[in-house]
Protein backbone atom coordinates (compact mmCIF):
# COMPACT_ATOMS: atom_id res chain seq x y z
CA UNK A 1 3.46 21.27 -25.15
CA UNK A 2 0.49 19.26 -25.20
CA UNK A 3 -0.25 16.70 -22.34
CA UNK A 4 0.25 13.28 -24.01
CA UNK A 5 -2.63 10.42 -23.06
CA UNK A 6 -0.95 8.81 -20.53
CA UNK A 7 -1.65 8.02 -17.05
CA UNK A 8 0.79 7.57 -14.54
CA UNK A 9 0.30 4.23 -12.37
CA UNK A 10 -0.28 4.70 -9.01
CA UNK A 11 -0.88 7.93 -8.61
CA UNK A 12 -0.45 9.85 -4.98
CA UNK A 13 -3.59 11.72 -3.64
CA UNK A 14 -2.07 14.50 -1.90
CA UNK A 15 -3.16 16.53 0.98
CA UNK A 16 -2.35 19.96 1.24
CA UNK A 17 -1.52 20.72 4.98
CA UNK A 18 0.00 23.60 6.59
CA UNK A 19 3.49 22.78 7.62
CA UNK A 20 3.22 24.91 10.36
CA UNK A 21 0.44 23.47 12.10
CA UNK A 22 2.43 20.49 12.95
CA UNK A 23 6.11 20.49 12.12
CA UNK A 24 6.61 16.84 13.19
CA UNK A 25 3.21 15.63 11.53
CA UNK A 26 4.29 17.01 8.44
CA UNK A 27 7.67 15.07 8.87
CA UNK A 28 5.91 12.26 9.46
CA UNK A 29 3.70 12.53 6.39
CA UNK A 30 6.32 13.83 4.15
CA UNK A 31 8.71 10.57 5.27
CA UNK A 32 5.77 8.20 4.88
CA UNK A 33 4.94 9.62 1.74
CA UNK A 34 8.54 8.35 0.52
CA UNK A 35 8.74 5.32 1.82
CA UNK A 36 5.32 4.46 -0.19
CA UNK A 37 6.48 5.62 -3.02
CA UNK A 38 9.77 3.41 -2.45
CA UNK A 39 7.66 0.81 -2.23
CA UNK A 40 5.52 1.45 -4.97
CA UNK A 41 8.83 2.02 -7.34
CA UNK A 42 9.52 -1.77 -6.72
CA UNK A 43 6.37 -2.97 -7.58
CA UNK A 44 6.18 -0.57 -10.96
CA UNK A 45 10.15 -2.12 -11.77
CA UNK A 46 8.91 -5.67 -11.15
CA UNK A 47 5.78 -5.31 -13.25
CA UNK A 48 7.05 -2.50 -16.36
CA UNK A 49 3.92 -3.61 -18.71
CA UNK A 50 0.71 -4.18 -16.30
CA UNK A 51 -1.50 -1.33 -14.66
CA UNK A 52 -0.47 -0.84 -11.05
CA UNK A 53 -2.46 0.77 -8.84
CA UNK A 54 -1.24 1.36 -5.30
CA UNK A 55 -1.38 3.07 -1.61
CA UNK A 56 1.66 4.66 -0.71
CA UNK A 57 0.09 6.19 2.42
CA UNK A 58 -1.72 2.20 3.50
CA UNK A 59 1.91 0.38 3.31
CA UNK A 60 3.28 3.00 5.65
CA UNK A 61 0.54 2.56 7.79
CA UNK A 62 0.89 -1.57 8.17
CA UNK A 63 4.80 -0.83 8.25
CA UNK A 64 4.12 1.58 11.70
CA UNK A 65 2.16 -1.27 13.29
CA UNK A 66 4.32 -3.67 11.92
CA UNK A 67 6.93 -1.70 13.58
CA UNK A 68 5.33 -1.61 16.96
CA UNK A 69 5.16 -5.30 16.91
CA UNK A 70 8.80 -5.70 16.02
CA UNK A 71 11.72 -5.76 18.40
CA UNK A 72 15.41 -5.52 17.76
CA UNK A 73 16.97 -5.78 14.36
CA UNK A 74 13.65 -6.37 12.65
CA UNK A 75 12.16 -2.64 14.46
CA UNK A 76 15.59 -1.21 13.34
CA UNK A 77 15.46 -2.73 9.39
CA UNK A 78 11.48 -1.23 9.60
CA UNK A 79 12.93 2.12 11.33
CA UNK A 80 15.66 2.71 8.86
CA UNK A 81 13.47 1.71 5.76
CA UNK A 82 10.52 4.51 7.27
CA UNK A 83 13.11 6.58 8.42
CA UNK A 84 11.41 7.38 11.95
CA UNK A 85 10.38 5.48 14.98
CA UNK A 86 6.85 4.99 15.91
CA UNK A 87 7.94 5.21 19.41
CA UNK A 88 10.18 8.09 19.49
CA UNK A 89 9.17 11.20 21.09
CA UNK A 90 6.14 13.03 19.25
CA UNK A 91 5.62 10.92 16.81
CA UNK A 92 2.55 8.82 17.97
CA UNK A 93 0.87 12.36 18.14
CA UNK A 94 1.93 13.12 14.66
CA UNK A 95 0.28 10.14 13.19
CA UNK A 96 -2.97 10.37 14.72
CA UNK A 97 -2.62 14.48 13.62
CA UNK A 98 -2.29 13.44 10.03
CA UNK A 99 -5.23 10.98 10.06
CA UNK A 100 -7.16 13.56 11.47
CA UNK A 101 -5.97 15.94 9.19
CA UNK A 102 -6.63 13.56 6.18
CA UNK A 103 -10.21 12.56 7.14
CA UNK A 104 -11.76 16.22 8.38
CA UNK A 105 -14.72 17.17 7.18
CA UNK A 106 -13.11 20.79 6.08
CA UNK A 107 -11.93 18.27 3.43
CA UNK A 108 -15.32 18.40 1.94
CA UNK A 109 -14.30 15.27 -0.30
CA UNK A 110 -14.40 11.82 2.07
CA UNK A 111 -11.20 10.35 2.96
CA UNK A 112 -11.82 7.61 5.52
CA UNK A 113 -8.50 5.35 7.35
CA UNK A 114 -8.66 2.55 9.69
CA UNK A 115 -6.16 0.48 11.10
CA UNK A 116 -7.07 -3.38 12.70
CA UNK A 117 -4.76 -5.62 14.52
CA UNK A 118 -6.54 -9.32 14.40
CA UNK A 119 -4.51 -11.41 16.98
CA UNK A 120 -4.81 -15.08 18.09
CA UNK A 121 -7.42 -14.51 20.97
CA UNK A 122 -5.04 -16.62 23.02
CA UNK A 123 -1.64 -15.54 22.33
CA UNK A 124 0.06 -13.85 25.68
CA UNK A 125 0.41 -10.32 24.52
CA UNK A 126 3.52 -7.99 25.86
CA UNK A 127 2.41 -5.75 29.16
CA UNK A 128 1.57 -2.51 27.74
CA UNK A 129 1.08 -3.32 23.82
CA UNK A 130 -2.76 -2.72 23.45
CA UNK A 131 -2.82 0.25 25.24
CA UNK A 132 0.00 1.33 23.34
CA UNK A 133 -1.15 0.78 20.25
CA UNK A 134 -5.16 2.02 20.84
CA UNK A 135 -3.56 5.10 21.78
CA UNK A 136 -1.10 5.46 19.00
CA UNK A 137 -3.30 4.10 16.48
CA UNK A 138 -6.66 5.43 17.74
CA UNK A 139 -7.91 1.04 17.40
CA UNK A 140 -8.32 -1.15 19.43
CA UNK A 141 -6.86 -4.86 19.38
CA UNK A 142 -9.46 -7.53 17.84
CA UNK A 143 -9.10 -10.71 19.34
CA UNK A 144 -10.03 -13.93 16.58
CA UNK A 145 -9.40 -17.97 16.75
CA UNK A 146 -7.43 -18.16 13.77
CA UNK A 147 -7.77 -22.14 14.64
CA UNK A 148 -11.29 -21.35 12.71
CA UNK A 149 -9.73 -20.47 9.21
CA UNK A 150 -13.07 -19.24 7.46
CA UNK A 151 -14.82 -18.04 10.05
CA UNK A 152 -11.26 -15.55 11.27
CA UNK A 153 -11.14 -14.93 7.25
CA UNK A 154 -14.77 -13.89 7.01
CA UNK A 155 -14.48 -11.03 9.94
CA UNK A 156 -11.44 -9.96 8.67
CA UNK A 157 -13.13 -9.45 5.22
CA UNK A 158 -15.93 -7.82 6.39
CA UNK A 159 -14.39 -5.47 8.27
CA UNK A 160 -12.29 -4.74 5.31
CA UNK A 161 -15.35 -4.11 3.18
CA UNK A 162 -16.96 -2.24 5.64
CA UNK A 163 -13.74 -0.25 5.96
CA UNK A 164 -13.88 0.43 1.85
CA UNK A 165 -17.59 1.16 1.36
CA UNK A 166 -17.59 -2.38 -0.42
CA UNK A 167 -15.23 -1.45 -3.23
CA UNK A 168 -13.12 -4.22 -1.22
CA UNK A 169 -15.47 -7.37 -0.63
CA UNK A 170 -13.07 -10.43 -0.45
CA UNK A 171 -9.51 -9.04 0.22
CA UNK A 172 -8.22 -12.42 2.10
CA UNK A 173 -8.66 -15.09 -0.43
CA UNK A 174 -8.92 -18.98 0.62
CA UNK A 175 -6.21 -20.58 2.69
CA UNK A 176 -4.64 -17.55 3.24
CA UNK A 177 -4.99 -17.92 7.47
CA UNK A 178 -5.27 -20.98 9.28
CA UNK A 179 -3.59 -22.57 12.47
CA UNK A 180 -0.16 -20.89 12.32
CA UNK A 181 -1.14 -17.38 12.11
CA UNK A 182 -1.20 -15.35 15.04
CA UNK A 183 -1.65 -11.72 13.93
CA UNK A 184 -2.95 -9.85 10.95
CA UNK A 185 -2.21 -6.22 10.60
CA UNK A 186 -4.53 -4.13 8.09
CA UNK A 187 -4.62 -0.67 6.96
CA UNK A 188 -7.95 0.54 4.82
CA UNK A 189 -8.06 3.46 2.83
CA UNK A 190 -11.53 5.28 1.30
CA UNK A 191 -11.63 8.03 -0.68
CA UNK A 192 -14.44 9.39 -2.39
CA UNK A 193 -13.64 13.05 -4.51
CA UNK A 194 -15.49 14.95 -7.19
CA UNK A 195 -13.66 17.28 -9.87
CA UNK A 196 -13.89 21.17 -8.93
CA UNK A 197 -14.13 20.95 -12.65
CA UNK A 198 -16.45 18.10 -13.82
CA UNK A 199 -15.66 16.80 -16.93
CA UNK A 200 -18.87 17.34 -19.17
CA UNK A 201 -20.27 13.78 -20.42
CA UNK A 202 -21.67 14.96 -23.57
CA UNK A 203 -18.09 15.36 -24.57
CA UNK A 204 -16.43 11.87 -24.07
CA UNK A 205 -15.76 10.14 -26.59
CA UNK A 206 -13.79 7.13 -28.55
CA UNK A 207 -9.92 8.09 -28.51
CA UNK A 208 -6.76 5.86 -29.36
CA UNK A 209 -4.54 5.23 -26.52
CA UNK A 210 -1.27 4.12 -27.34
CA UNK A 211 0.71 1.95 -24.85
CA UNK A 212 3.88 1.25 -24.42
CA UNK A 213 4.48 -1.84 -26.60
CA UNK A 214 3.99 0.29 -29.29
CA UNK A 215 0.48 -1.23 -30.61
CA UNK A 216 -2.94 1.17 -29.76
CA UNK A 217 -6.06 0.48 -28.18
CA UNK A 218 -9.68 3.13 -28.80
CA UNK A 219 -10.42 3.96 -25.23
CA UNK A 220 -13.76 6.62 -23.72
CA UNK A 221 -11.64 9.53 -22.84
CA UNK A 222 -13.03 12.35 -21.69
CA UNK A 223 -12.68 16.49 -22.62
CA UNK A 224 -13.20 19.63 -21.65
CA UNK A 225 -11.39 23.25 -21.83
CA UNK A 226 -10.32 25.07 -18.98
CA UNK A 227 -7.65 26.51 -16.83
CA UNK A 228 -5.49 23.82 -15.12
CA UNK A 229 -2.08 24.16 -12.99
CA UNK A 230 0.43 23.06 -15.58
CA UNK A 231 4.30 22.72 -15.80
CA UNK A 232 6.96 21.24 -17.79
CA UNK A 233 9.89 19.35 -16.01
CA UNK A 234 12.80 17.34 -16.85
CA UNK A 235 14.28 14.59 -15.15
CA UNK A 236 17.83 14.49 -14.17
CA UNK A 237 18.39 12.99 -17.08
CA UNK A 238 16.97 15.69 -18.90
CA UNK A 239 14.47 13.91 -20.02
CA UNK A 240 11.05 16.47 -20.44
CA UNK A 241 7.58 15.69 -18.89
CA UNK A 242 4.45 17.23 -18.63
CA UNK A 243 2.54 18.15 -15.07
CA UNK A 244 -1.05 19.15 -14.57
CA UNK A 245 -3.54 19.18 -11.17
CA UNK A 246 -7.08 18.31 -11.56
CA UNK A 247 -8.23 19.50 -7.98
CA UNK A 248 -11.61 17.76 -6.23
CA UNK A 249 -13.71 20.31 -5.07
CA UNK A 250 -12.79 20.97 -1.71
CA UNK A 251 -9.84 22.16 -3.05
CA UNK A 252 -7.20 20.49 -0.43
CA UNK A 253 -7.02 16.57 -2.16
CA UNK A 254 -5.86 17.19 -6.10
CA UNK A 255 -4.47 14.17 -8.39
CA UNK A 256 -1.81 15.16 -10.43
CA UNK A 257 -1.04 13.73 -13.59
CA UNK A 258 2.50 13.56 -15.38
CA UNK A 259 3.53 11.64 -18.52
CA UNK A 260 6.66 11.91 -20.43
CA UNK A 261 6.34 14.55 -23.17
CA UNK A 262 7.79 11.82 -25.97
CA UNK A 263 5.41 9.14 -26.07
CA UNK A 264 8.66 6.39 -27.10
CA UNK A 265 10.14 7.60 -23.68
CA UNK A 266 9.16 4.59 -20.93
CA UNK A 267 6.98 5.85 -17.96
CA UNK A 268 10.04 3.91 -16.08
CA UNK A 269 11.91 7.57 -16.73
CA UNK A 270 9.77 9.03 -14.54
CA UNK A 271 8.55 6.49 -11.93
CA UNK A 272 11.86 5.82 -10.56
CA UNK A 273 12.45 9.50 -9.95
CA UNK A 274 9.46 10.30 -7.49
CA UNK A 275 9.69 11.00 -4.26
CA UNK A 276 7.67 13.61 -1.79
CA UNK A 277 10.64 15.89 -2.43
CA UNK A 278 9.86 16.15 -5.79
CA UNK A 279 6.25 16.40 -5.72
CA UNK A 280 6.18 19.44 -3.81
CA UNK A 281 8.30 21.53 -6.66
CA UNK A 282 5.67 20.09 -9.02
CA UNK A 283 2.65 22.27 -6.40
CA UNK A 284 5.58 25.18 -6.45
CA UNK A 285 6.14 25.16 -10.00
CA UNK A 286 3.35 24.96 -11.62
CA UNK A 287 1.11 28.42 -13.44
CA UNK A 288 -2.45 28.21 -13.90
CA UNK A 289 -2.97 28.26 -17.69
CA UNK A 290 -5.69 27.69 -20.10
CA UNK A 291 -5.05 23.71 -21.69
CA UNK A 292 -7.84 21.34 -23.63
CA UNK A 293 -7.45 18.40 -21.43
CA UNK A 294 -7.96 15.07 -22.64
CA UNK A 295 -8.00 11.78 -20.34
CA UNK A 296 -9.06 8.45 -20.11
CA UNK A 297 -11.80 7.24 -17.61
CA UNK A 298 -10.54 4.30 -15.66
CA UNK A 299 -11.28 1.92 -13.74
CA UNK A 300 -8.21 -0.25 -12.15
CA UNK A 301 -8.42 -3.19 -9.75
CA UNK A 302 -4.36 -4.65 -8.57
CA UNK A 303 -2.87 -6.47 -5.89
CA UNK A 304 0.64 -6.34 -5.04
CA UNK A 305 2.93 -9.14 -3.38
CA UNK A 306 4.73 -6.58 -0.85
CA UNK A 307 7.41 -9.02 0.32
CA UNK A 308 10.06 -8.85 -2.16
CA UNK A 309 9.37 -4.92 -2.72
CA UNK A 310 10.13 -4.48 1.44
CA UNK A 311 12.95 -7.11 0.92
CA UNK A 312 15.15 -4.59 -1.79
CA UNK A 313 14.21 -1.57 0.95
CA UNK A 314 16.10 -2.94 3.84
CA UNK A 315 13.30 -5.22 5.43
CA UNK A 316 14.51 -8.79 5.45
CA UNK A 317 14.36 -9.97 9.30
CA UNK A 318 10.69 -9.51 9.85
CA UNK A 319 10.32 -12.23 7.01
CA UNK A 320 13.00 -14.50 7.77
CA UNK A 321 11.36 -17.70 10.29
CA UNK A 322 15.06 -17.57 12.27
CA UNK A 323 15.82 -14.05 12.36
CA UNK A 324 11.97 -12.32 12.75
CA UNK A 325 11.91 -10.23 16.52
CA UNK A 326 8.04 -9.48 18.00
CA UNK A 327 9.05 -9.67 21.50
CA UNK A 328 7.49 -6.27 21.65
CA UNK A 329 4.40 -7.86 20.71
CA UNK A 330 4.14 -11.49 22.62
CA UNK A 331 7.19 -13.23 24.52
CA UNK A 332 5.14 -16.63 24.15
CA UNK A 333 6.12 -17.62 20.35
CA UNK A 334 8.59 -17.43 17.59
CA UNK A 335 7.06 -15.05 15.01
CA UNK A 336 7.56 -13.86 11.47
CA UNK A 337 5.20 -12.28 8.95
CA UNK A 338 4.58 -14.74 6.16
CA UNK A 339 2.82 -12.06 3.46
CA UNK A 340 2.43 -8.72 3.36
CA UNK A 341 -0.08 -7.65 0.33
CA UNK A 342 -1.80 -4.96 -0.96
CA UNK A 343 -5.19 -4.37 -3.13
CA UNK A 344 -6.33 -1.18 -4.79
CA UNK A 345 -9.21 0.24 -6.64
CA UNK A 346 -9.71 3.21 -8.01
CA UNK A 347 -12.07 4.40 -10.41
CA UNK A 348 -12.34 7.77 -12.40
CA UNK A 349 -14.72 8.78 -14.20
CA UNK A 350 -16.22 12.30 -15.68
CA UNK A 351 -17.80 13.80 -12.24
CA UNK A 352 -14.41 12.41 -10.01
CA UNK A 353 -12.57 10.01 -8.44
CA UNK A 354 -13.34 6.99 -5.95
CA UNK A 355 -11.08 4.97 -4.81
CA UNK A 356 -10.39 1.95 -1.62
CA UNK A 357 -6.61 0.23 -0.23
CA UNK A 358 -7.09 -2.71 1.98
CA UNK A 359 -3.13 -3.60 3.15
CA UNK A 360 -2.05 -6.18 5.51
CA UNK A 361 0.75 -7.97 7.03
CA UNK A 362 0.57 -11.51 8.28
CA UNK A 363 2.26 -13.06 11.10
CA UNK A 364 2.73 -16.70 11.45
CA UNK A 365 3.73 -18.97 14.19
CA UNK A 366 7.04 -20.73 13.76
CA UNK A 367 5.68 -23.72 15.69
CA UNK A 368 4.25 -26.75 13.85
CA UNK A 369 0.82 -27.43 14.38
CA UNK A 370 -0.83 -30.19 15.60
CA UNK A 371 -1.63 -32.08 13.09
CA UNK A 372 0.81 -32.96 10.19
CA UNK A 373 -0.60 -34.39 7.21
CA UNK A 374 1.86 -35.64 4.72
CA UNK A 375 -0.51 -35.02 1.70
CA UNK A 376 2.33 -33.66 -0.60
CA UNK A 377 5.75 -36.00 -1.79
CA UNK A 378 8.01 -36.64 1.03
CA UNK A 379 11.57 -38.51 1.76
CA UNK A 380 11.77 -41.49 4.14
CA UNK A 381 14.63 -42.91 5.51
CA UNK A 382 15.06 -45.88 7.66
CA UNK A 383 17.73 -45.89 10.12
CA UNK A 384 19.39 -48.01 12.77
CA UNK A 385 20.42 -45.41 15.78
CA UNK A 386 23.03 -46.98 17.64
CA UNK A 387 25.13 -47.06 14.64
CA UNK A 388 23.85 -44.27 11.94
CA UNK A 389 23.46 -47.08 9.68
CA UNK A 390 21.16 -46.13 6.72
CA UNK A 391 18.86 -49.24 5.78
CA UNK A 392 16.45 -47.84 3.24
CA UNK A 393 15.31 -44.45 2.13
CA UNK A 394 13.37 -42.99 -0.85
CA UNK A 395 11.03 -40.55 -1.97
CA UNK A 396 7.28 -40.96 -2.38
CA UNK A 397 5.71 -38.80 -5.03
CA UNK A 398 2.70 -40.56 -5.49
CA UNK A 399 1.38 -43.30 -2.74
């Protein structure tokens, strides 16, 4: 059957690792690998229309630190959600094996990671947490005055871009720290791939795409002829769909590429189906067979609102300002993370792919600050305290 011209959102680069080189790294990167994809099945249900493009491996990656951090029911809601401990035996070791493992040069195609933990420079930190996390994370804890908004904003940012090559330049928009925050976990992802098979420019051309509203759009799509890794699945609904592996030349990173077979079927069908599970029969299942390939080049920039996603997995407490635990963290203040967020870019084009995640989690302060500036509509009630007596009260929306 032909491969229809459609792209599935958020598609997982995969690396292919043997699974006897480290049985609990591959555990660990098999169980990340579904909790990403968990993730990114929330954000694809909450937005069914809009290109999403996402990091299934950089929300598992804030989620470990974010787990570190955490204490009590908040580590356990994280734990169960991930479905392993970052501090149970061996599994420290198996993270920093699959980050190795993901950004060798034996790769031949660049995947860089990097993982930052920005804390309050003065916030009393638990006995033992740095060195914990430098050695579990392979990074070291960088120390900011959040009290200096812009200026903590701007070396977060840069390091960010940095991180991503620049395909990231101004992840933390305006506002988004200030006086209350007191930590700001962030993952970045870079990859950089060509196509063992280069599709040949001379033959892109003007194609219509249609999408799923029904109405059609002329997009550059590109062509060639040549023998792919191809199979035809069904869902359990027995609903068919079509499977084929570009691979980037240094033949362990591939992006596969599956679209219903019937274009009226919603991408939904499939989406809500994946899991790491699954992929793998796709790599077991598939022949290599000549097919005239035809896809769009793309370029997609999203960002994703991780809360509510995390929320409908399990992780509530971590958000919640009266139930969030980071003991493990600091003993000196109330904590809770007050956004977790995502951006992605990925582009792909006729020689390959190149794409950069920046995800982070940030923790606020329960405690006021010092200043409180009533700049918004407020109540006011006057009051006589011996006797509760209630002499005037209103509401001021506009002084």
């Amino acid at each position: 059957m032909p491969l229809p011209l459609v792209v599935l959102a958020g598609m997982a680069l995969l690396c292919v690792a043997d699974p006897l080189s480290h049985p609990t790294g591959s555990r660990v990167a098999q169980l990340s690998a579904n909790f990403g994809m968990k993730v990114f099945q929330e954000v694809a249900k909450a937005s069914p229309d809009r290109n999403v493009a996402f990091s299934p491996f950089g929300v598992a990656s804030v989620l470990a630190m974010l787990q570190m951090a955490a204490a009590g029911e908040s580590r356990s809601q994280i734990k169960a959600a991930m479905e392993y401990g970052v501090n149970e035996r061996g599994i420290p070791q198996a993270l920093r094996w699959l980050r190795k493992e993901l950004t060798a040069l034996k790769n031949q195609d660049r995947v860089d990671v990097a993982d930052a933990l920005f804390v309050q420079r003065d916030l009393g930190l638990t006995p033992g947490f740095m060195k914990t996390f430098a050695r579990t994370f392979r990074q070291t804890v960088k120390q900011v005055n959040f009290t200096e908004g812009e200026r903590a904003r701007f070396i977060i940012n840069s390091w960010v871009k940095d991180s991503t090559h620049g395909m990231i330049s101004d992840f933390l928009g305006p506002g988004t720290v200030d006086d209350l925050t007191r930590l700001v976990l962030v993952n970045a992802v870079y990859f950089k791939g060509l196509w063992k098979l280069p599709f040949p420019e001379a033959d892109t051309r003007q194609r219509v795409f249609h999408k799923s509203d029904g109405s059609r759009v002329v997009v550059p799509m590109m062509e060639q002829t040549a023998k792919f890794n191809y199979g035809e699945f069904f869902t359990p609904d027995q609903v068919d769909y079509d499977v084929v592996e570009l691979p980037y030349h240094g033949d362990t990173l591939s992006m596969l590429i599956a679209a219903p077979y019937r274009r009226e079927v919603p991408l939904a069908t499939l989406t809500r189906v994946l899991d790491a599970r699954l992929l793998g029969e796709w790599k077991a299942n598939m022949t290599q067979v000549p097919r005239q390939l035809v896809l769009p080049k793309f370029s997609l920039e999203s960002e994703s609102d991780l809360r509510r996603p995390l929320q409908e997995l399990g992780v509530r407490d971590v958000f919640s300002l009266g139930a969030a635990d980071f003991s493990s963290l600091s003993a000196e203040e109330s904590l809770y993370v007050a956004q977790a967020l995502q951006k992605v870019k990925i582009e792909v084009n006729e020689s390959g792919t190149k794409a950069s995640s920046a995800t982070a989690a940030i923790v606020y302060a329960r405690m006021a600050p010092l200043e409180i500036i009533m700049d918004r509509p407020f109540l006011f009630v006057v009051r006589h305290n011996p006797t509760g007596a209630i002499l005037f009260m209103g509401q001021v929306m506009e002084p």
